[in-house]
Protein backbone atom coordinates (compact mmCIF):
# COMPACT_ATOMS: atom_id res chain seq x y z
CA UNK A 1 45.37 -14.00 95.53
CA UNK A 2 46.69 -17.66 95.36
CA UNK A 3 49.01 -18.12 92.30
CA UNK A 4 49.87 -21.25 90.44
CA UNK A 5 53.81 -20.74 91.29
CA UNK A 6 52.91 -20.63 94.63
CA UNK A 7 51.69 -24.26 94.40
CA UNK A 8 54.42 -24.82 92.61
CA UNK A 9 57.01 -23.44 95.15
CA UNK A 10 55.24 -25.48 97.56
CA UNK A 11 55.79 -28.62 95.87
CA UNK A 12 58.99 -28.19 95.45
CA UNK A 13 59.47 -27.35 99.25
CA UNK A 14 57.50 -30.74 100.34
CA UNK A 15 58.87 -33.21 97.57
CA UNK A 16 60.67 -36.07 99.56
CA UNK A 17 58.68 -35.22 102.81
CA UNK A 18 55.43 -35.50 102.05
CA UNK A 19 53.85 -38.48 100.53
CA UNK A 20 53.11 -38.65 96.78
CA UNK A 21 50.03 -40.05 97.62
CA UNK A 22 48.23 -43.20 95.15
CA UNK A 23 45.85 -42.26 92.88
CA UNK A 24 42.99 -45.33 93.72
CA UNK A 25 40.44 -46.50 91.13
CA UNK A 26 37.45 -48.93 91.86
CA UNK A 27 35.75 -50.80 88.88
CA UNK A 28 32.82 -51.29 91.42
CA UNK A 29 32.53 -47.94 91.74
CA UNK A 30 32.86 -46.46 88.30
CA UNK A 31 29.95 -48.90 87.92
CA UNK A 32 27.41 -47.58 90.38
CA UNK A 33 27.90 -44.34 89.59
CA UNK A 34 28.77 -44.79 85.83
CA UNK A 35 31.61 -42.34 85.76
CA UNK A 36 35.69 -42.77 85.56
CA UNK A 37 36.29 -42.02 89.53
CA UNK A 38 40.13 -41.32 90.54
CA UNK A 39 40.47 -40.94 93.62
CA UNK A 40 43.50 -39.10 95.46
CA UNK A 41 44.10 -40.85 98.66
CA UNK A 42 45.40 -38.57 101.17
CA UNK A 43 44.33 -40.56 103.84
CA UNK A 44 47.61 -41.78 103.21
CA UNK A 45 49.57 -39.26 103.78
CA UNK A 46 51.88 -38.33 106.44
CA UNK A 47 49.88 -37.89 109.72
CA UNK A 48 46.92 -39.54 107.91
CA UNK A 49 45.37 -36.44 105.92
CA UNK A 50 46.25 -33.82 103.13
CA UNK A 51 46.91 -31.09 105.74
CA UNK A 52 50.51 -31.94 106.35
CA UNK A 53 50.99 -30.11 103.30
CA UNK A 54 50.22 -27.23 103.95
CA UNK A 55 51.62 -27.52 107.42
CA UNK A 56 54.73 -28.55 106.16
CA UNK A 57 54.68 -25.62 103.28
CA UNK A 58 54.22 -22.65 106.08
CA UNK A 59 56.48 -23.71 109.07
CA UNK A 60 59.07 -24.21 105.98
CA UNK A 61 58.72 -20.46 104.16
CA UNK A 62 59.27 -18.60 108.23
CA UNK A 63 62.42 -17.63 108.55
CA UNK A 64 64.79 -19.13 111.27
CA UNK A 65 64.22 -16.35 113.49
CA UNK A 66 60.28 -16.61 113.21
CA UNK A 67 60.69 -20.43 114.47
CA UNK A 68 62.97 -20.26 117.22
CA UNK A 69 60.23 -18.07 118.46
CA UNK A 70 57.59 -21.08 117.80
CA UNK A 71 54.38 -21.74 116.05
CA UNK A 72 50.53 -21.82 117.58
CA UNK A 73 47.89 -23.13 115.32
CA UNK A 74 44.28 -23.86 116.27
CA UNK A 75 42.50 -26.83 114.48
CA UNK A 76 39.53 -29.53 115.27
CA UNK A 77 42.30 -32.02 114.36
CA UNK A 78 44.13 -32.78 111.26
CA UNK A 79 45.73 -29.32 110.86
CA UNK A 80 46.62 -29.37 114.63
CA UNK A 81 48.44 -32.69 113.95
CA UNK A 82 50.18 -31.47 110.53
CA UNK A 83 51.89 -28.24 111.93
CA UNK A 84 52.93 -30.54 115.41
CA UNK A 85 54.89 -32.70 113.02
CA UNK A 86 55.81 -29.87 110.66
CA UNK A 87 57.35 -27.63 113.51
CA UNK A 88 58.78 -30.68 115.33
CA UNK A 89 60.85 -31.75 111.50
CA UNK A 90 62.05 -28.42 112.03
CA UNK A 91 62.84 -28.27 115.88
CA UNK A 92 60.96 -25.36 116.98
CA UNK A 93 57.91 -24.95 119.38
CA UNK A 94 54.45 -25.79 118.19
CA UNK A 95 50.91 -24.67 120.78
CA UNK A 96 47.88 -26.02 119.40
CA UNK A 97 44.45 -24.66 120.28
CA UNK A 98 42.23 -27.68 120.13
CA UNK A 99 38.32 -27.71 120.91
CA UNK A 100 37.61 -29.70 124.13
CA UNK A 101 35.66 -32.54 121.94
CA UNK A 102 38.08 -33.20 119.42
CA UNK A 103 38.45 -36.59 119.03
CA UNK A 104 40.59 -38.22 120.86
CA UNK A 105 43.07 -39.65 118.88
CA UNK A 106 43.77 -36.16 117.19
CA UNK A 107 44.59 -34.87 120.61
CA UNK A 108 46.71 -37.97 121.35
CA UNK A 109 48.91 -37.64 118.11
CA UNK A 110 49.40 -33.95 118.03
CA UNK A 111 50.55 -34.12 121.90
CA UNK A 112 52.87 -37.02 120.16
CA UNK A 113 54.40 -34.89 118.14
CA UNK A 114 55.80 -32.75 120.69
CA UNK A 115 53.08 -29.93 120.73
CA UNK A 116 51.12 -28.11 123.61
CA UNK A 117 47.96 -28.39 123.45
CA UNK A 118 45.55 -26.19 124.91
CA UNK A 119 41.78 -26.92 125.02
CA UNK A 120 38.27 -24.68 124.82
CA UNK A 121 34.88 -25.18 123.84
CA UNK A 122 34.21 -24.73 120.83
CA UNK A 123 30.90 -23.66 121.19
CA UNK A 124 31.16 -20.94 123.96
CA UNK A 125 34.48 -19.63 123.54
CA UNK A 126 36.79 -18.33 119.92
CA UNK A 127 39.71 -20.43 119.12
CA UNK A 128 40.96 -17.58 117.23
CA UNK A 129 40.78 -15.11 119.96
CA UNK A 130 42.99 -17.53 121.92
CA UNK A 131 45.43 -18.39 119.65
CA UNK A 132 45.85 -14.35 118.93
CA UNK A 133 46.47 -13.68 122.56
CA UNK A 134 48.96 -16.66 123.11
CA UNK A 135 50.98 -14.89 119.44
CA UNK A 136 50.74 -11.82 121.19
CA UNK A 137 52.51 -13.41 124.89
CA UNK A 138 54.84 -15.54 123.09
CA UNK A 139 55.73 -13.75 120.01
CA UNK A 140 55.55 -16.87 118.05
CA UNK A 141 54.17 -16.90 114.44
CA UNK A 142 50.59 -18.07 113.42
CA UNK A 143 49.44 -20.87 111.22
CA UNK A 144 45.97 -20.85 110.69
CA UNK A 145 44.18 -23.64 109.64
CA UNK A 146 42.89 -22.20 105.86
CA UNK A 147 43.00 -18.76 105.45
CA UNK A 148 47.05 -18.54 105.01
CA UNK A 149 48.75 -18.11 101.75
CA UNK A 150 51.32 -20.80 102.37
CA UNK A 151 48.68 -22.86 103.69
CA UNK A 152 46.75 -22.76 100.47
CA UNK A 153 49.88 -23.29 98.19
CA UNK A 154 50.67 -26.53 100.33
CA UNK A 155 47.31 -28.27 100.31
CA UNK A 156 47.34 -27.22 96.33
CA UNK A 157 49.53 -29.82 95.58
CA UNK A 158 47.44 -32.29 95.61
CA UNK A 159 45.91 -31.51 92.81
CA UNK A 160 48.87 -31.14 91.19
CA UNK A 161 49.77 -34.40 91.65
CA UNK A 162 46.53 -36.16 90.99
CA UNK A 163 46.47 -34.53 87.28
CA UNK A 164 50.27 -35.33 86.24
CA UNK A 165 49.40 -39.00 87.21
CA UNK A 166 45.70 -39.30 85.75
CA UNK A 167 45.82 -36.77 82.96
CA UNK A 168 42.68 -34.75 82.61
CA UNK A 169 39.92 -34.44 84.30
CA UNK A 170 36.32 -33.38 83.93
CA UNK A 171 35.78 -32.62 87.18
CA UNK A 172 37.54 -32.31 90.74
CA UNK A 173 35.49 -32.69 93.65
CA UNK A 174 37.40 -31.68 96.82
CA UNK A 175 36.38 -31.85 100.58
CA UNK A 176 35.90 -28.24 101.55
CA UNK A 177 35.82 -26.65 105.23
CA UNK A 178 37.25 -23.44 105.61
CA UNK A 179 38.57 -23.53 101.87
CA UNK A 180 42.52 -23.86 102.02
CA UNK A 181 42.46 -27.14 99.83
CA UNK A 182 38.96 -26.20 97.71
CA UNK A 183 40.99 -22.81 96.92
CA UNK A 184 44.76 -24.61 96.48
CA UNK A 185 43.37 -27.49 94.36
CA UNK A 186 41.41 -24.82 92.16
CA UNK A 187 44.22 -22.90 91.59
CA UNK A 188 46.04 -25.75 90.62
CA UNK A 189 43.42 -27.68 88.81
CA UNK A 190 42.70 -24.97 86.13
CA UNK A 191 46.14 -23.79 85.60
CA UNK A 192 46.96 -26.96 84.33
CA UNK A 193 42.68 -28.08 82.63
CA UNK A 194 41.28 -24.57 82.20
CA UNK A 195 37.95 -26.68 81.46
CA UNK A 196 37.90 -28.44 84.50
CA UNK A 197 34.89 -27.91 86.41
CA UNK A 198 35.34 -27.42 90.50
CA UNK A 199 33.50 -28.65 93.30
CA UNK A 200 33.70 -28.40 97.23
CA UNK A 201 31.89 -30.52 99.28
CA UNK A 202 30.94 -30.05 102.62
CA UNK A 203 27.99 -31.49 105.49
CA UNK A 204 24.61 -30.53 104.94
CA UNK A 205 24.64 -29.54 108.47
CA UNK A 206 27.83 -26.90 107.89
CA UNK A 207 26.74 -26.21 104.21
CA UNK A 208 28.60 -22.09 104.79
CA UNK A 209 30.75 -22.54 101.83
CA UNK A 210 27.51 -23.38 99.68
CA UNK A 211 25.95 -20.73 100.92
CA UNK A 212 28.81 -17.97 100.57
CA UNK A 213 29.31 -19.10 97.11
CA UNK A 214 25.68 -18.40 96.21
CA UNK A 215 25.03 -15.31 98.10
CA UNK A 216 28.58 -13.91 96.53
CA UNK A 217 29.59 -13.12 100.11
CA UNK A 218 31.16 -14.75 103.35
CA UNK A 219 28.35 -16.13 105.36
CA UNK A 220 28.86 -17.13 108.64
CA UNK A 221 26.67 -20.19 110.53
CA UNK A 222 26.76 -21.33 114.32
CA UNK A 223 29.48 -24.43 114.73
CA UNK A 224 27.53 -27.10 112.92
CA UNK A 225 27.00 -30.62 114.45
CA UNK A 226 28.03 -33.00 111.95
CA UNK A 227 29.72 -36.08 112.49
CA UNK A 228 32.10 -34.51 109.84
CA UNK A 229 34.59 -32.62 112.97
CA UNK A 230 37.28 -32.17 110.22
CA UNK A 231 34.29 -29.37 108.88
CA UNK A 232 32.47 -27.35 111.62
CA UNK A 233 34.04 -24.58 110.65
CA UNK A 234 32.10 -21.26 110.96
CA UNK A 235 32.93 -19.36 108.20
CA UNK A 236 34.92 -19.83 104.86
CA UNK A 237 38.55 -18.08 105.30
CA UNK A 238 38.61 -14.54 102.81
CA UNK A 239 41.80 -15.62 100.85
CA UNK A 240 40.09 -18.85 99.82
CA UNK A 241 36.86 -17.00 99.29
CA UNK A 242 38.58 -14.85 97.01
CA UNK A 243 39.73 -17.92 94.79
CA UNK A 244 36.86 -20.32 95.24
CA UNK A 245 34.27 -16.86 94.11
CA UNK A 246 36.22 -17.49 91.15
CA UNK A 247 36.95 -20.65 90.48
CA UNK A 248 34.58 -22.98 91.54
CA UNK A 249 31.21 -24.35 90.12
CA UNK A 250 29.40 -25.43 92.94
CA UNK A 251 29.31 -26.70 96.19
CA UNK A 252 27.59 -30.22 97.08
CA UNK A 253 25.96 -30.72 100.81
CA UNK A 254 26.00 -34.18 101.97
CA UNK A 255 23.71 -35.56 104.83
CA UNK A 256 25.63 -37.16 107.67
CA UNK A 257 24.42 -40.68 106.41
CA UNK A 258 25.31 -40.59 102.87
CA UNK A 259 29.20 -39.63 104.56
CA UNK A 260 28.74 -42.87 106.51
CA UNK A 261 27.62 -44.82 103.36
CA UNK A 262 30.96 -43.47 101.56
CA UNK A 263 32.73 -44.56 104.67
CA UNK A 264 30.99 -47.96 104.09
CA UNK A 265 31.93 -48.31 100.70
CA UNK A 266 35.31 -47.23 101.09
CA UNK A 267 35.72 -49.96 103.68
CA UNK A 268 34.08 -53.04 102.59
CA UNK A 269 34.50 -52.76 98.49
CA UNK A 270 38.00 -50.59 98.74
CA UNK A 271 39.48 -51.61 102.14
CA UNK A 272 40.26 -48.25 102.74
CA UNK A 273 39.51 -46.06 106.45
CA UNK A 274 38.24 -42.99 106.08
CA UNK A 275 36.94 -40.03 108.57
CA UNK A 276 34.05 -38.85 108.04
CA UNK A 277 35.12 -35.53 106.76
CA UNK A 278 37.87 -38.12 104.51
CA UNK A 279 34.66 -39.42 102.97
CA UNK A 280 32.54 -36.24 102.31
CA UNK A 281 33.86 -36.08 98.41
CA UNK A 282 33.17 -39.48 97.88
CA UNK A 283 29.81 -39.23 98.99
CA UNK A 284 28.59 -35.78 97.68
CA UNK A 285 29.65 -37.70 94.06
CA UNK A 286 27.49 -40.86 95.01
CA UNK A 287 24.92 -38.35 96.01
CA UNK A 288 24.90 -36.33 93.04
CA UNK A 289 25.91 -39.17 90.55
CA UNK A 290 23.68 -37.58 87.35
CA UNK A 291 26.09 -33.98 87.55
CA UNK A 292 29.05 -36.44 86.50
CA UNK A 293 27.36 -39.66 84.53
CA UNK A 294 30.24 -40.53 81.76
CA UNK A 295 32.60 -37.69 82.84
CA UNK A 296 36.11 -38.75 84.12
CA UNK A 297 36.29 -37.18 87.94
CA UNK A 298 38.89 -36.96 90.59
CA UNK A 299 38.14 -36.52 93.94
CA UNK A 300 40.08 -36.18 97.00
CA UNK A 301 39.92 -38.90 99.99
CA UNK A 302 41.15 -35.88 102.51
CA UNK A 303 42.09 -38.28 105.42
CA UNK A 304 41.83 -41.38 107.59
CA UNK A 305 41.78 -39.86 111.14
CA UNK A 306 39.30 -41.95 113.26
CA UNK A 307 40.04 -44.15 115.89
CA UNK A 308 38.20 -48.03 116.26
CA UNK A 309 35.32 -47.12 118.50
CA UNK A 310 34.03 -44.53 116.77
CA UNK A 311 34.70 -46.61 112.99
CA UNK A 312 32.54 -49.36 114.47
CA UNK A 313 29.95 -46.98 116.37
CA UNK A 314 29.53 -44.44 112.68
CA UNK A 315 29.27 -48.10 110.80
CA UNK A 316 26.95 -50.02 112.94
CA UNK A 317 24.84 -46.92 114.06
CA UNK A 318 25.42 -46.78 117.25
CA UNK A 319 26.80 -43.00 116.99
CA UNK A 320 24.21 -41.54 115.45
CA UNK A 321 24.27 -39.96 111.67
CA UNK A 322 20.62 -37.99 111.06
């Protein structure tokens, strides 16, 4: 299970590469929802969300031998970006397995980075399945999006972060998809505010993670639609299971709309971009505003991933969010 000295390792490994991210604060906000809101803005970071942590953290802990033989990851997005970057700061191969309607722009920036990027569809054939064989054929070591110790430690930092600048908190609501930041930022969170209560939040439409949590096991769903791509994961990972079973509250669903209200706000009262799955904290709080009335409540903005046409389409409605 995820330990707190793994986080710490991890931060030590990433200080002066990865962002130390602002911590943002909105009177408006604080207002409507009539709680202290701190929000951790990893929209900011390197490669525009919080994954590069992690990414960062496990290309760094293989040994030299394991990367001359290269990396493969499979991710929607954000995590494919992060461990392009990662391996390429470290000059070894990176093969990303990337679903065939990933947005654009994610494809574009990971191929930037110097990766190969191979595509399937997501909803007929396993990424994982793939990205096993292509280990297997190339010998190269695997970096899976959330269910990876180093992973976990790397996206933890956050956390760790976001309470030594704010002090503590009442509450931490964190974007959740497969669980590697949920789990990291948990681990994290109550090591240093045992009272702290935990929260993931996730789509309505992709609500696994609420629904594991509940049942006390790992339930899987079929790939969600949800304008949130950064979450149509399947299934929550079994090493962030493992922590989240045991460390976290509850986890909020959102409906699509309510994530493009959050994007709203963000943008017109903040002037800050967010991707949908970015916004999914912010908006299960605004959602579920009596759980944290007069409590003092971080929450992560996960990343700012989203190119122009599909900003404007999500804001004026012309993509659809039902």
């Amino acid at each position: 299970m995820l330990q707190f000295t793994d986080i710490e390792a991890a931060a030590a490994r990433i200080k002066g590469i990865a962002h130390r991210t602002p911590v943002l604060t909105s009177r408006t906000l604080d207002a409507l929802l009539g709680a202290n809101v701190f929000m951790k803005a990893e929209n900011l970071q390197r490669m525009g969300a919080f994954k590069f942590r992690g990414g960062y953290n496990a290309v760094n802990v293989l040994t030299d031998a394991e990367r001359a033989r290269g990396v493969v990851a499979f991710s929607s997005g954000n995590h494919a970006q992060a461990v392009a970057l990662a391996a390429q700061m470290h000059g070894c191969r990176a093969t990303i397995v990337m679903p065939h309607d990933a947005p654009a722009l994610k494809v574009a920036a990971t191929k930037a980075y110097g990766a190969e990027v191979i595509v399937y569809d997501r909803y007929k054939e396993d990424r994982s399945a793939i990205a096993q064989q292509l280990v297997t054929e190339r010998g190269a070591a695997l970096i899976p999006p959330f269910d990876h110790l180093p992973v976990m430690a790397g996206q933890g930092t956050a956390a760790l972060e976001l309470i030594d600048d704010v002090g503590p908190l009442d509450a931490l609501i964190v974007c959740a998809g497969g669980g590697g930041f949920l789990s990291g930022c948990s681990v994290a969170a109550k090591h240093l505010n045992p009272a702290i209560r935990m929260f993931g939040a996730e789509p309505e439409r992709g609500n696994d993670m609420q629904m594991s949590l509940r049942a006390g096991r790992i339930v899987s769903i079929d790939v969600p639609r949800t304008i949130c791509d950064g979450q149509q994961t399947q299934a929550i990972g079994a090493h962030p299971f493992e922590v989240i079973r045991a460390l976290v509250t509850d986890v909020l669903a959102v409906p699509d709309p309510v994530v493009v209200q959050a994007m709203r706000f963000a943008f017109e009262r903040m002037k800050v971009v967010l991707e949908p799955s970015g916004a999914c904290a912010l908006a299960a709080l605004m959602l579920h505003k009596e759980q944290f009335s007069g409590q003092r409540v971080g929450i992560t903005l996960s990343g700012g991933n989203i190119g122009i046409d599909r900003f404007v389409a999500l804001m004026t409605g012309a993509e659809a969010a039902e």
